[in-house]
Protein backbone atom coordinates (compact mmCIF):
# COMPACT_ATOMS: atom_id res chain seq x y z
CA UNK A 1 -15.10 -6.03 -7.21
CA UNK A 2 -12.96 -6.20 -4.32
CA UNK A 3 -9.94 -8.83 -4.87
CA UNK A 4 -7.60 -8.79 -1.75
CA UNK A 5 -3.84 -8.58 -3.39
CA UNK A 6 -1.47 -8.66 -0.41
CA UNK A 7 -0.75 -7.77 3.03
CA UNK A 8 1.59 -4.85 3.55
CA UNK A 9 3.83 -4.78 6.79
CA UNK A 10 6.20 -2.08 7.22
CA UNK A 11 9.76 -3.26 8.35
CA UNK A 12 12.99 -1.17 9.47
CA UNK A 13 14.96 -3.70 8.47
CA UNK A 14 16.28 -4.28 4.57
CA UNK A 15 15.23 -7.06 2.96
CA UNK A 16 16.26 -9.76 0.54
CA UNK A 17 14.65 -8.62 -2.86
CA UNK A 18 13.39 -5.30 -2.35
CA UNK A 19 13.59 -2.67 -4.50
CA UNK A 20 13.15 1.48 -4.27
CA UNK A 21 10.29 3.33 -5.19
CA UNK A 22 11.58 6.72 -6.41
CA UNK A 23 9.67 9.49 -5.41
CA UNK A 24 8.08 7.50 -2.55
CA UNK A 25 11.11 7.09 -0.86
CA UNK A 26 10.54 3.43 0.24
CA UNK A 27 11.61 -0.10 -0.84
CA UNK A 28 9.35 -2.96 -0.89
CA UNK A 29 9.90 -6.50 -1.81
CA UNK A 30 7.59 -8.31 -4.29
CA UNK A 31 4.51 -9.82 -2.75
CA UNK A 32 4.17 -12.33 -5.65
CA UNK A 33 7.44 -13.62 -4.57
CA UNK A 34 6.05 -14.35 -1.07
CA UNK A 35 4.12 -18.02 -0.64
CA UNK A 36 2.06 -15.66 1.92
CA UNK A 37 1.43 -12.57 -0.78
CA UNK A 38 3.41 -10.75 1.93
CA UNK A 39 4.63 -6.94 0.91
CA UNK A 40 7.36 -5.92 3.12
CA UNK A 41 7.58 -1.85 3.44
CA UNK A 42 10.59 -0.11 4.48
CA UNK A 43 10.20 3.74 4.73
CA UNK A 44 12.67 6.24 4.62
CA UNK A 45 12.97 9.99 5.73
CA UNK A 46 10.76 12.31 3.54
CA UNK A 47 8.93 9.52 2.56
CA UNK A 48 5.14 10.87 1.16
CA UNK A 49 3.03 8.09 3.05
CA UNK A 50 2.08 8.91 6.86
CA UNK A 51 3.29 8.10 9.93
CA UNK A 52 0.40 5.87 10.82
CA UNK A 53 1.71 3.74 7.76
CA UNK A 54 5.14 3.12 9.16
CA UNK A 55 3.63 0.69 12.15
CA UNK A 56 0.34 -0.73 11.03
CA UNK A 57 0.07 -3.41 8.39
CA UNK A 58 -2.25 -2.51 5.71
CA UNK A 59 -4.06 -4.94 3.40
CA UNK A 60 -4.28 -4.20 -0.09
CA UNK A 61 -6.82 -5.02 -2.73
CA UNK A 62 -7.85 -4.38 -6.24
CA UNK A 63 -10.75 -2.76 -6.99
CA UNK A 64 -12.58 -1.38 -9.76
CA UNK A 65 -13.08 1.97 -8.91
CA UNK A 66 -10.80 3.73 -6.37
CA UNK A 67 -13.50 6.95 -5.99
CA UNK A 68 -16.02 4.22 -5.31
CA UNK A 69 -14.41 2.65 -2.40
CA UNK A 70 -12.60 5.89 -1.13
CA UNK A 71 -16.19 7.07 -0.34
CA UNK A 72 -16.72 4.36 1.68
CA UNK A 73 -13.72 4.68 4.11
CA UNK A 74 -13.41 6.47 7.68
CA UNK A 75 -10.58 8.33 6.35
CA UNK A 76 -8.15 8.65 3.17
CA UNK A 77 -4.36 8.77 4.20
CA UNK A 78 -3.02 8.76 1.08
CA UNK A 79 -4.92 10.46 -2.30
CA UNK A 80 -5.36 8.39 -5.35
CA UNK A 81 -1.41 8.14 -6.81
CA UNK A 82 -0.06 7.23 -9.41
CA UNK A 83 1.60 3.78 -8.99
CA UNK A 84 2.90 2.53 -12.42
CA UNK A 85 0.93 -0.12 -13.66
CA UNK A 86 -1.91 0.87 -11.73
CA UNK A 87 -3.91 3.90 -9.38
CA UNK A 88 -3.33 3.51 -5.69
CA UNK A 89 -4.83 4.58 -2.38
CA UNK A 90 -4.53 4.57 1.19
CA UNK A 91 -7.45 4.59 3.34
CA UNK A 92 -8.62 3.44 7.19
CA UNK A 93 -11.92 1.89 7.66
CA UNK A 94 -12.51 0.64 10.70
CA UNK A 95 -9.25 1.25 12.50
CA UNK A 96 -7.66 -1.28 9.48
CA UNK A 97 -5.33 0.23 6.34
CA UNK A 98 -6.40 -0.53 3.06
CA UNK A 99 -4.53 0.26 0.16
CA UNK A 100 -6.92 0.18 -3.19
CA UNK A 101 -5.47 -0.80 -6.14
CA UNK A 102 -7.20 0.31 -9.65
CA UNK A 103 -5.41 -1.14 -13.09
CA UNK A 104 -5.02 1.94 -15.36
């Protein structure tokens, strides 16, 4: 299963409706708010996600195995987390971001 979720851009501007994620020292706003499933990412200093992350837009999806999919990828920028409600991960295939999202 791979069940694309919403697209991720990263923003240095605030925005209406976004909240902070302690810990990951960012604030998002809620995709499922957006007609467009549109994430908006604003990072902050010390924040635990890469550089890389802070410029490209990254597309996330569910999937049902994060280890599965992980394999498949050029590169993992971001280990399988822990992100409340579900598992995440950051990889690139391709040259593109993909965050994989695993329900717990």
């Amino acid at each position: 299963m791979f069940e694309i979720v919403h697209i991720g851009i990263p923003t240095t501007q605030s925005k209406e409706g976004e909240t902070y994620v302690p810990g990951a020292e960012i604030y998002v706003t809620p995709p499922e708010k957006s007609p467009f499933a549109i994430e908006y990412v604003r990072f902050l200093p010390g924040t635990v996600f890469p550089e890389a992350m802070h410029y490209d837009v990254h597309v996330a999806s569910k999937v049902d195995s994060i280890e599965k999919y992980a394999a498949l990828a050029d590169e993992i920028l971001v280990p399988k987390m822990d992100g409340g409600a579900c598992w995440l991960c950051f990889v690139r295939k391709d040259g593109a971001i993909i965050e994989l999202m695993e329900e717990k």
